[in-house]
N, C-alpha and C. Protein backbone atom coordinates (compact mmCIF):
# COMPACT_ATOMS: atom_id res chain seq x y z
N UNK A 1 0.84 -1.18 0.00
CA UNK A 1 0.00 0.00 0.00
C UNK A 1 0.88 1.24 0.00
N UNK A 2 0.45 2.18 -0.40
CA UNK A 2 0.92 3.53 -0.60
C UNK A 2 0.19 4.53 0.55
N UNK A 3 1.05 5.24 1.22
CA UNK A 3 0.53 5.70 2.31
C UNK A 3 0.70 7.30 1.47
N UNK A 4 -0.60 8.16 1.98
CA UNK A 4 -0.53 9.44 1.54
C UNK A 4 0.82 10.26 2.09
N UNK A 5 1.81 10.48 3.11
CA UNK A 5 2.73 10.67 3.37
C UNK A 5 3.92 10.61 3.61
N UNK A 6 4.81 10.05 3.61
CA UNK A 6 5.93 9.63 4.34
C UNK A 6 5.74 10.07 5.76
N UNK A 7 6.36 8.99 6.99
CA UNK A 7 6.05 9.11 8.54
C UNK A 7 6.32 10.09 8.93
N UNK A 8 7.02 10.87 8.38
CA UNK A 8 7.36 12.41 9.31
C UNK A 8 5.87 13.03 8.32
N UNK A 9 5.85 13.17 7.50
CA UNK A 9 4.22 13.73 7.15
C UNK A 9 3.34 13.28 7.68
N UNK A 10 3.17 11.78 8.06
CA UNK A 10 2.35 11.44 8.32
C UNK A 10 1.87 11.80 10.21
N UNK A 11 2.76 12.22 10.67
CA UNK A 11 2.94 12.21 12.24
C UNK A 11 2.56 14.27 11.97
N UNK A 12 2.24 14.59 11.41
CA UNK A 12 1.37 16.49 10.86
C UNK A 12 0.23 15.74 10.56
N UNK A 13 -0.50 14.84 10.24
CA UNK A 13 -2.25 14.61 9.66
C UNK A 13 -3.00 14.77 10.49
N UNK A 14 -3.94 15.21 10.74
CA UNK A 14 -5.02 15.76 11.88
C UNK A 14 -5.80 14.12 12.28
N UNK A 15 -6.09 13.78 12.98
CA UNK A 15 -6.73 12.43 13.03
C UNK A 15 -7.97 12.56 12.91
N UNK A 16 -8.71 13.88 13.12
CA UNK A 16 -10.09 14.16 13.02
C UNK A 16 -10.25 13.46 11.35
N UNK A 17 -9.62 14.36 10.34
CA UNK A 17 -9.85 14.16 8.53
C UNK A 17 -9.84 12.41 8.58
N UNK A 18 -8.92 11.92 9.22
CA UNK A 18 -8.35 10.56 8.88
C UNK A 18 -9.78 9.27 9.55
N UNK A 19 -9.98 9.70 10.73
CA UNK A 19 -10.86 8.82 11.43
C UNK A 19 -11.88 9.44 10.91
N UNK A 20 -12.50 10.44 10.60
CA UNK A 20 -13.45 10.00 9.63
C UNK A 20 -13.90 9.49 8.20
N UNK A 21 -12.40 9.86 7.50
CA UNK A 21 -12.50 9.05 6.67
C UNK A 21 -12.25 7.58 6.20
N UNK A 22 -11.68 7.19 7.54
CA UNK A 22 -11.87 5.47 7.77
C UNK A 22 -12.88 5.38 8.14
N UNK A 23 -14.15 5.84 9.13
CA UNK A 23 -15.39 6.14 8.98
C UNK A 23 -15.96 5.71 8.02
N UNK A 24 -16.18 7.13 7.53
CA UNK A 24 -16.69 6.97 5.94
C UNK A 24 -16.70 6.05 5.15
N UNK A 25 -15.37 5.50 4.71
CA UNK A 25 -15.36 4.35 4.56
C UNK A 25 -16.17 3.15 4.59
N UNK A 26 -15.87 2.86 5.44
CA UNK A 26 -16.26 1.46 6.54
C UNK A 26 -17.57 1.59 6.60
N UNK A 27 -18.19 2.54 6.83
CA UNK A 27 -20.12 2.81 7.15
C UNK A 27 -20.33 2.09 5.84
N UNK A 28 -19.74 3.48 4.45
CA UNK A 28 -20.78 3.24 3.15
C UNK A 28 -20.29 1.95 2.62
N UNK A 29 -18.67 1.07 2.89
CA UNK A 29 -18.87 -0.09 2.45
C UNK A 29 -19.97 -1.35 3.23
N UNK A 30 -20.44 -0.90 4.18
CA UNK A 30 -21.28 -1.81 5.15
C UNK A 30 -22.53 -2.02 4.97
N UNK A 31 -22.58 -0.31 4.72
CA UNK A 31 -24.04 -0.31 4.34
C UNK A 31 -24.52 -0.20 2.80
N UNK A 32 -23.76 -0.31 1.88
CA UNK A 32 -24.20 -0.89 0.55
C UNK A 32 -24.14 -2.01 0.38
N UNK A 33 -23.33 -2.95 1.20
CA UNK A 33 -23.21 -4.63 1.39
C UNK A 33 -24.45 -4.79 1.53
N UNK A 34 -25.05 -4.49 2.97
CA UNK A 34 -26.35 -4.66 3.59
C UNK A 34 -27.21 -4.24 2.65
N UNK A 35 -26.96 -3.47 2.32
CA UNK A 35 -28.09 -3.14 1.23
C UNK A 35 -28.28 -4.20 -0.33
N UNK A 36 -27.39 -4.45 -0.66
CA UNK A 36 -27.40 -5.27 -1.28
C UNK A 36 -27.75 -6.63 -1.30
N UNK A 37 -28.27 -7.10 -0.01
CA UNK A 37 -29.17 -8.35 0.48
C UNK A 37 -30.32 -7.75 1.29
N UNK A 38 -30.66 -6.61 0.74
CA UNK A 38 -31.86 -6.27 1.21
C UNK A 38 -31.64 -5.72 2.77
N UNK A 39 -31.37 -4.91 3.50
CA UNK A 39 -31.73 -4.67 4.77
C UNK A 39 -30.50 -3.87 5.01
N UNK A 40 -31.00 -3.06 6.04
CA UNK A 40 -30.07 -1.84 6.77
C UNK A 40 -28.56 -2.07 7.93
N UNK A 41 -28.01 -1.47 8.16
CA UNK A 41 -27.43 -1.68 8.97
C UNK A 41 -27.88 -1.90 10.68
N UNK A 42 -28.29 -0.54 10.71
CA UNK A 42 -29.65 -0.78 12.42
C UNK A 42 -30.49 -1.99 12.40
N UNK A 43 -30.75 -2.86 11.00
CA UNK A 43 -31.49 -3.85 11.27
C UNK A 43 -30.73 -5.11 11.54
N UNK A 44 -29.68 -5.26 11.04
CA UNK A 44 -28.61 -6.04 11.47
C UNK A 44 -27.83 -6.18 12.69
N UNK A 45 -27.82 -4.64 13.06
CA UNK A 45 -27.78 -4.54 14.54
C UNK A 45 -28.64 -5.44 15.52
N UNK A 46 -30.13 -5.13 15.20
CA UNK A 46 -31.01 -5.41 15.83
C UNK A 46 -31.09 -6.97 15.67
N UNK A 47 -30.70 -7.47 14.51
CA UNK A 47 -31.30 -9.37 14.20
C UNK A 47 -30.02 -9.78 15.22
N UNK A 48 -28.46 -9.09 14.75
CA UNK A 48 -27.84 -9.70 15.92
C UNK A 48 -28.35 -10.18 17.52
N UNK A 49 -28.51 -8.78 18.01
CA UNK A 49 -28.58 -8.66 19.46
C UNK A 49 -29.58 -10.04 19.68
N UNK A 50 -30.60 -9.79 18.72
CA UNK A 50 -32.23 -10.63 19.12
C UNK A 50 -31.17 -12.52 18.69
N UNK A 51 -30.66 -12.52 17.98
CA UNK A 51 -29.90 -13.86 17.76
C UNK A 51 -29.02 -14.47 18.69
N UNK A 52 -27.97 -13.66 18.81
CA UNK A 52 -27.13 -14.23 19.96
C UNK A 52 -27.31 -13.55 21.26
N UNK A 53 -28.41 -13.44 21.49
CA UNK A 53 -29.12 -13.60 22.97
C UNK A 53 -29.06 -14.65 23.45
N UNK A 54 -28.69 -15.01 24.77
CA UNK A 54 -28.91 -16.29 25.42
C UNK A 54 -30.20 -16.77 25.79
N UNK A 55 -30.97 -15.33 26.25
CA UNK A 55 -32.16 -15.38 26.45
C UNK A 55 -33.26 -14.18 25.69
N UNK A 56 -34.06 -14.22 25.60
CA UNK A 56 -35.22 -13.73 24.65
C UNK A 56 -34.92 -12.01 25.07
N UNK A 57 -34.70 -11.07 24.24
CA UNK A 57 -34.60 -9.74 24.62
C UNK A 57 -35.66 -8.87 24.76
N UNK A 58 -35.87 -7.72 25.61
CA UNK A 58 -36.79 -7.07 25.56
C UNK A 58 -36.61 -6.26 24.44
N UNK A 59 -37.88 -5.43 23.75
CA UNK A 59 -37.38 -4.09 23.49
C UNK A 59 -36.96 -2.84 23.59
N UNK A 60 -37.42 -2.75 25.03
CA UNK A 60 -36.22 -1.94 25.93
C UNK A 60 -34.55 -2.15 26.25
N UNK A 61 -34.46 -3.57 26.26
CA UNK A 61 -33.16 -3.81 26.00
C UNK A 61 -32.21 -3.87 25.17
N UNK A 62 -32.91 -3.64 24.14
CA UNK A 62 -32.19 -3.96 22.44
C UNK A 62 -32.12 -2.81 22.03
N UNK A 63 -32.91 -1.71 22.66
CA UNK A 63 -32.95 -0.08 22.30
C UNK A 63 -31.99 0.08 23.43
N UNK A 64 -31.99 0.00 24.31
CA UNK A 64 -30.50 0.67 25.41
C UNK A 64 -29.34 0.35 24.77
N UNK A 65 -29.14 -1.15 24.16
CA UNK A 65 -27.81 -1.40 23.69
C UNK A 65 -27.52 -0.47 22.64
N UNK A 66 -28.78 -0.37 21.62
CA UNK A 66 -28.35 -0.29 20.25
C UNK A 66 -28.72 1.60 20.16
N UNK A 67 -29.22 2.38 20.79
CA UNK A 67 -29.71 3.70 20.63
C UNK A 67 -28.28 4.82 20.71
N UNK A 68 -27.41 4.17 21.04
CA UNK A 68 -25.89 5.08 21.19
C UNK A 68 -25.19 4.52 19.33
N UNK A 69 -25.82 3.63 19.14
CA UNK A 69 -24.59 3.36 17.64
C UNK A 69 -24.82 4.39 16.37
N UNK A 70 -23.80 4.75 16.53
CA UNK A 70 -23.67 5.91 15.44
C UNK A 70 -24.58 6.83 15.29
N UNK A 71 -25.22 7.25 16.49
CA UNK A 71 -26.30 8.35 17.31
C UNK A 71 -26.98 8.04 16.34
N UNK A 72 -27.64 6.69 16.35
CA UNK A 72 -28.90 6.64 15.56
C UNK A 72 -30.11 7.15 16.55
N UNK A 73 -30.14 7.10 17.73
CA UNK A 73 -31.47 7.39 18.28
C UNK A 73 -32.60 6.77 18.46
N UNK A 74 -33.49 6.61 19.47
CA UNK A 74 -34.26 5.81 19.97
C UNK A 74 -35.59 5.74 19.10
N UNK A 75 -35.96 7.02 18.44
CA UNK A 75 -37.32 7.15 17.18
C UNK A 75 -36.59 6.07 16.10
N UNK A 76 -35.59 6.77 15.73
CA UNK A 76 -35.00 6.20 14.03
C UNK A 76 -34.83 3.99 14.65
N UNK A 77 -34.23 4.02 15.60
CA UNK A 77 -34.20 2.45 16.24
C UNK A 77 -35.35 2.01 16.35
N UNK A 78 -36.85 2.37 17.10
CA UNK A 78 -37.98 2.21 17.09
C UNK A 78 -38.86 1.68 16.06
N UNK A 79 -38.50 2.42 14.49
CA UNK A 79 -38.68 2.30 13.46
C UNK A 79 -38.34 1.23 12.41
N UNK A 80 -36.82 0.96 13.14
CA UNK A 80 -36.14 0.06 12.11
C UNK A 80 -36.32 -1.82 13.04
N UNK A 81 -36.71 -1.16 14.29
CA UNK A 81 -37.55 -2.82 15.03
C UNK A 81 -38.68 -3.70 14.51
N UNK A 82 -39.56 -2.05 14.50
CA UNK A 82 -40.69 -2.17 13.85
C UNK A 82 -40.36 -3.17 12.57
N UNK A 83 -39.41 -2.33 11.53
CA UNK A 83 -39.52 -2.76 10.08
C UNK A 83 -39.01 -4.16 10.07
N UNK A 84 -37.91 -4.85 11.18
CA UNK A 84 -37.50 -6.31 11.26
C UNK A 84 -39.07 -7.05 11.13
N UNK A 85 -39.65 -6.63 12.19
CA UNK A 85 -40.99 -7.28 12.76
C UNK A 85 -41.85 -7.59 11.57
N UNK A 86 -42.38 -6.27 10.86
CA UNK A 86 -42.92 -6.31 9.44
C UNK A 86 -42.25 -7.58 8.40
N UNK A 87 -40.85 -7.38 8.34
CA UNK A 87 -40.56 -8.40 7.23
C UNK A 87 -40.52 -9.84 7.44
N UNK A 88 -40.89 -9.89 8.53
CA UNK A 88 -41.22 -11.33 9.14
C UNK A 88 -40.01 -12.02 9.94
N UNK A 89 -38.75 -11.47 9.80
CA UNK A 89 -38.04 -11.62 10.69
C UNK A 89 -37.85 -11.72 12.23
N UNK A 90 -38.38 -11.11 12.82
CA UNK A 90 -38.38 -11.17 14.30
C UNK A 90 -40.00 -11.02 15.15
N UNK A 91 -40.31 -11.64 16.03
CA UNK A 91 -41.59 -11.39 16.34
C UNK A 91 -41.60 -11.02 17.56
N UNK A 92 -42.57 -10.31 17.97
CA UNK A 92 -42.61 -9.41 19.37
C UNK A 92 -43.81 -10.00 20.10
N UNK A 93 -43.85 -10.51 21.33
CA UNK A 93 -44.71 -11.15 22.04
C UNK A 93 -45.13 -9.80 22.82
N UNK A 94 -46.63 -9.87 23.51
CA UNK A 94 -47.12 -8.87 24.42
C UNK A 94 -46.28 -8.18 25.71
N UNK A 95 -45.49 -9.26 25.97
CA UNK A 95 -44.38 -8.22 27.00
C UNK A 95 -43.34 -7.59 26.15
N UNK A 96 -43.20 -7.51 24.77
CA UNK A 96 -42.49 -6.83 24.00
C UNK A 96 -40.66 -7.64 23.93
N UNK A 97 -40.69 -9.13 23.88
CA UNK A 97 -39.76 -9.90 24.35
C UNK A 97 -39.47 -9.98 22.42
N UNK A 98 -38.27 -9.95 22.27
CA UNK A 98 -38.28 -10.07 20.65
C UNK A 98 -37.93 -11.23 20.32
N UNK A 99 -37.71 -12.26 19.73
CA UNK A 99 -37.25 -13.50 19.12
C UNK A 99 -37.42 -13.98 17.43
N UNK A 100 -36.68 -14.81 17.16
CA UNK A 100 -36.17 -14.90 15.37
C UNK A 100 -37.17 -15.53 14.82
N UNK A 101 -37.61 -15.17 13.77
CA UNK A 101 -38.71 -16.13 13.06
C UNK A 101 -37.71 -17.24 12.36
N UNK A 102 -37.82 -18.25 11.89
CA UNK A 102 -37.34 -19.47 11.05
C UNK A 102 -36.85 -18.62 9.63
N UNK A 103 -37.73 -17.42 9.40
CA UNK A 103 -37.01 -17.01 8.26
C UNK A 103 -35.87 -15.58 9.18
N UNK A 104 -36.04 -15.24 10.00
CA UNK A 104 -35.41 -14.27 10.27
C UNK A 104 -33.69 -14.92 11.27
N UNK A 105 -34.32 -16.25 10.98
CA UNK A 105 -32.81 -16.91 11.60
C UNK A 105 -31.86 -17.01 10.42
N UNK A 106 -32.34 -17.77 9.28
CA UNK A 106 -31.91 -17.64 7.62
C UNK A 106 -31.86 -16.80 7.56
N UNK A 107 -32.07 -15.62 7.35
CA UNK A 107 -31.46 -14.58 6.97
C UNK A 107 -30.50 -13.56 7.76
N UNK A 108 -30.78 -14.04 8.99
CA UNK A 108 -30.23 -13.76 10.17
C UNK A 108 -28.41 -14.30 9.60
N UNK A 109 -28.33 -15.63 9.21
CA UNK A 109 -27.23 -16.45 8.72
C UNK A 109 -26.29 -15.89 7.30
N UNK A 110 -27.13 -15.15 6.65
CA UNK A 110 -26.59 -14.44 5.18
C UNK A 110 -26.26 -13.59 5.41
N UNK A 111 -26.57 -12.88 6.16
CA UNK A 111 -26.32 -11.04 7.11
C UNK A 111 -25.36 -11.96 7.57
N UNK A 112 -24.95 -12.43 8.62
CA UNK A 112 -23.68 -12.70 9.20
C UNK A 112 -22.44 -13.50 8.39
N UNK A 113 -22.72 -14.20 7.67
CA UNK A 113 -21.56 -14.53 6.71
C UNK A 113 -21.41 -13.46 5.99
N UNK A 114 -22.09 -12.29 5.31
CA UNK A 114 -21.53 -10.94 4.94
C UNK A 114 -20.59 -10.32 5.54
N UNK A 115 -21.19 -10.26 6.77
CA UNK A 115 -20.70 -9.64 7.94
C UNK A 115 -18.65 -9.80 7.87
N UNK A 116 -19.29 -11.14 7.91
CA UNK A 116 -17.57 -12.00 8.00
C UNK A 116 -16.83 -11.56 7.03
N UNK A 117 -17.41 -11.52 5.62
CA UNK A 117 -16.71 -11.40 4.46
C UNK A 117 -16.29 -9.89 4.44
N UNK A 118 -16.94 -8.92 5.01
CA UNK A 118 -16.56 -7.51 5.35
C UNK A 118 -15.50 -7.50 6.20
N UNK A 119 -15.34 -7.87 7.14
CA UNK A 119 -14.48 -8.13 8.36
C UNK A 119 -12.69 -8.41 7.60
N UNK A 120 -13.28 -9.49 6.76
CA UNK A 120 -12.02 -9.91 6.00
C UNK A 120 -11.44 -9.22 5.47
N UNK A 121 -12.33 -8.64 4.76
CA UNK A 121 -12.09 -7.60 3.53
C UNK A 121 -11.01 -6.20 4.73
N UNK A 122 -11.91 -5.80 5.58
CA UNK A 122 -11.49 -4.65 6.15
C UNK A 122 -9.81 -4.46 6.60
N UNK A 123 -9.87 -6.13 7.42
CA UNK A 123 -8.79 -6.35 8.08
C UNK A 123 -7.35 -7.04 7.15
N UNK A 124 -7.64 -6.94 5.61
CA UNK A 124 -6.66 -7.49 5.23
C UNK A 124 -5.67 -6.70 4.95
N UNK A 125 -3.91 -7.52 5.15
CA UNK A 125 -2.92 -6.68 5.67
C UNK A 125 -2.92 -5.91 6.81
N UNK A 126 -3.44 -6.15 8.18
CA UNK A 126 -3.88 -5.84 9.41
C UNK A 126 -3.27 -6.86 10.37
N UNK A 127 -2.49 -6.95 10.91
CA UNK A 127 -2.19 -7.77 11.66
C UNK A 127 -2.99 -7.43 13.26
N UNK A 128 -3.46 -8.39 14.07
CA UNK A 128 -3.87 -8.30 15.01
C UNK A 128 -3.83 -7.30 16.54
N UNK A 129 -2.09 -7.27 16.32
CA UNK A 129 -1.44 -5.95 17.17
C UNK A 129 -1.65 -5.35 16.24
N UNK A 130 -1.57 -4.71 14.77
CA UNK A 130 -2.14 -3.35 14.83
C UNK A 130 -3.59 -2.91 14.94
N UNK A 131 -4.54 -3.52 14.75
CA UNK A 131 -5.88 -3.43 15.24
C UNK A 131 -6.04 -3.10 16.75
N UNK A 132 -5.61 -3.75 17.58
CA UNK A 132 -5.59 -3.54 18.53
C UNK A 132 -4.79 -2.22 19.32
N UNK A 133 -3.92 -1.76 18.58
CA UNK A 133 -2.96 -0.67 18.89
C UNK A 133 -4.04 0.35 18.45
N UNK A 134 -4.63 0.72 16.83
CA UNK A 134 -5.18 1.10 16.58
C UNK A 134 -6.61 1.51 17.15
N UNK A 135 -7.13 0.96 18.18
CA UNK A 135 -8.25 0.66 18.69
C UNK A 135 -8.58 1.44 20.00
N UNK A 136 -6.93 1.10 20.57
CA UNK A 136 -6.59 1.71 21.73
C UNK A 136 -6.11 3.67 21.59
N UNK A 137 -5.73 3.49 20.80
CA UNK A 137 -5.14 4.82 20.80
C UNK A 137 -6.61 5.88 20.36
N UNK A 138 -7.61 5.34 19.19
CA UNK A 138 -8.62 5.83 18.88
C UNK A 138 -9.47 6.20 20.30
N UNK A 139 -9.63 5.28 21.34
CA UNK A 139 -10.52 5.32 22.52
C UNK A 139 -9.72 6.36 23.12
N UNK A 140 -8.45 6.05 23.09
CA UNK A 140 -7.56 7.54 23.74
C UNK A 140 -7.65 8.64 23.26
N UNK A 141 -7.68 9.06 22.16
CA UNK A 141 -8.44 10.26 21.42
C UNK A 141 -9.75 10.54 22.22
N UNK A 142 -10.77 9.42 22.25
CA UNK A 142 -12.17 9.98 22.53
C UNK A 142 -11.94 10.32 23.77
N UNK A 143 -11.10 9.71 24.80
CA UNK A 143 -11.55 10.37 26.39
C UNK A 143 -10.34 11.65 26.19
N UNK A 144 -9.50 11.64 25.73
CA UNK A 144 -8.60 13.04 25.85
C UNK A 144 -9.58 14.21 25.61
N UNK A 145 -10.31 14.26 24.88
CA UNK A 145 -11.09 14.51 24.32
C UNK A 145 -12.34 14.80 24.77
N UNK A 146 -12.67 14.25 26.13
CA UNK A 146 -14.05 14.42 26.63
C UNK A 146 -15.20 13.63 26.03
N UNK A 147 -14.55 13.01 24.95
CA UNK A 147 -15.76 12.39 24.33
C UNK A 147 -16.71 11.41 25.13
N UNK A 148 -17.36 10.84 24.54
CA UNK A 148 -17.98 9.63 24.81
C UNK A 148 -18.19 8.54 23.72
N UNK A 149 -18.12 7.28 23.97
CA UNK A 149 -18.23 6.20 23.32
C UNK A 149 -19.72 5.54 23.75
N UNK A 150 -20.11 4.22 23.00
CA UNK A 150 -20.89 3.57 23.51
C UNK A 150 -20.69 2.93 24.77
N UNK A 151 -19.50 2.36 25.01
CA UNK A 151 -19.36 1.53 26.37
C UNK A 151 -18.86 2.29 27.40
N UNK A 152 -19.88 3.92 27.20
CA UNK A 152 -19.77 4.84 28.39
C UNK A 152 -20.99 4.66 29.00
């Protein structure tokens, strides 16, 4: 790979331009994948959580986890539960407990082997310490920073 700088240039790049444009990135390759087998990213969110649950999730619980990712928000999440529910994927019992329909487990299975094949894609030429270096130093940005993350 060809890096836009040489390391002494590269150690002047603002990390704001850079992390969002690995951002950028990474979202619109994710979410034209997803889109391309039909369904959103927030809904993939959502078939996860409701899948590898050990036990049956509420929808209060699946909105606490999932209402901080990428400040989607609790209306726009609300909406995209709803739309799992509609496509027959997930069904909502009267205490609002969510679980997989037979087709929303299958498809539940094509969304996640995507998933994988993105993963691959992302991380190739990535060795494990740098992901992880990378990962760490990004979270160090956000609290230097005052920020907040999800697993605040």
């Amino acid at each position: 790979m060809e890096y836009s700088h040489d390391d002494a240039g590269l150690l002047q790049q603002p990390i704001g331009y850079w992390s969002w444009a690995a951002y950028d990135a990474v979202v619109t390759r994710t979410r034209g994948a997803l889109a391309g087998i039909g369904t959103t990213q927030p809904q993939w969110w959502i078939l996860a959580q409701v899948a590898r649950a050990e036990e049956p999730r509420s929808r209060e619980e699946v909105t606490r986890t999932l209402r901080g990712y990428l400040a989607l928000g609790e209306e726009a999440l609300a909406e995209e539960i709803d739309t799992t529910v509609v496509r027959g994927w997930i069904t909502q019992d009267d205490a609002e407990r969510l679980g997989l329909t037979p087709e929303g487990r299958e498809f539940f299975g094509r969304a996640e082997a995507l998933q994988k094949e993105l993963w691959d894609e992302r991380h190739e030429g990535i060795s494990d310490e740098e992901y992880l270096t990378t990962l760490k130093v990004l979270q160090r940005f956000v609290h230097n920073t005052g920020g907040r993350a999800w697993h605040h």
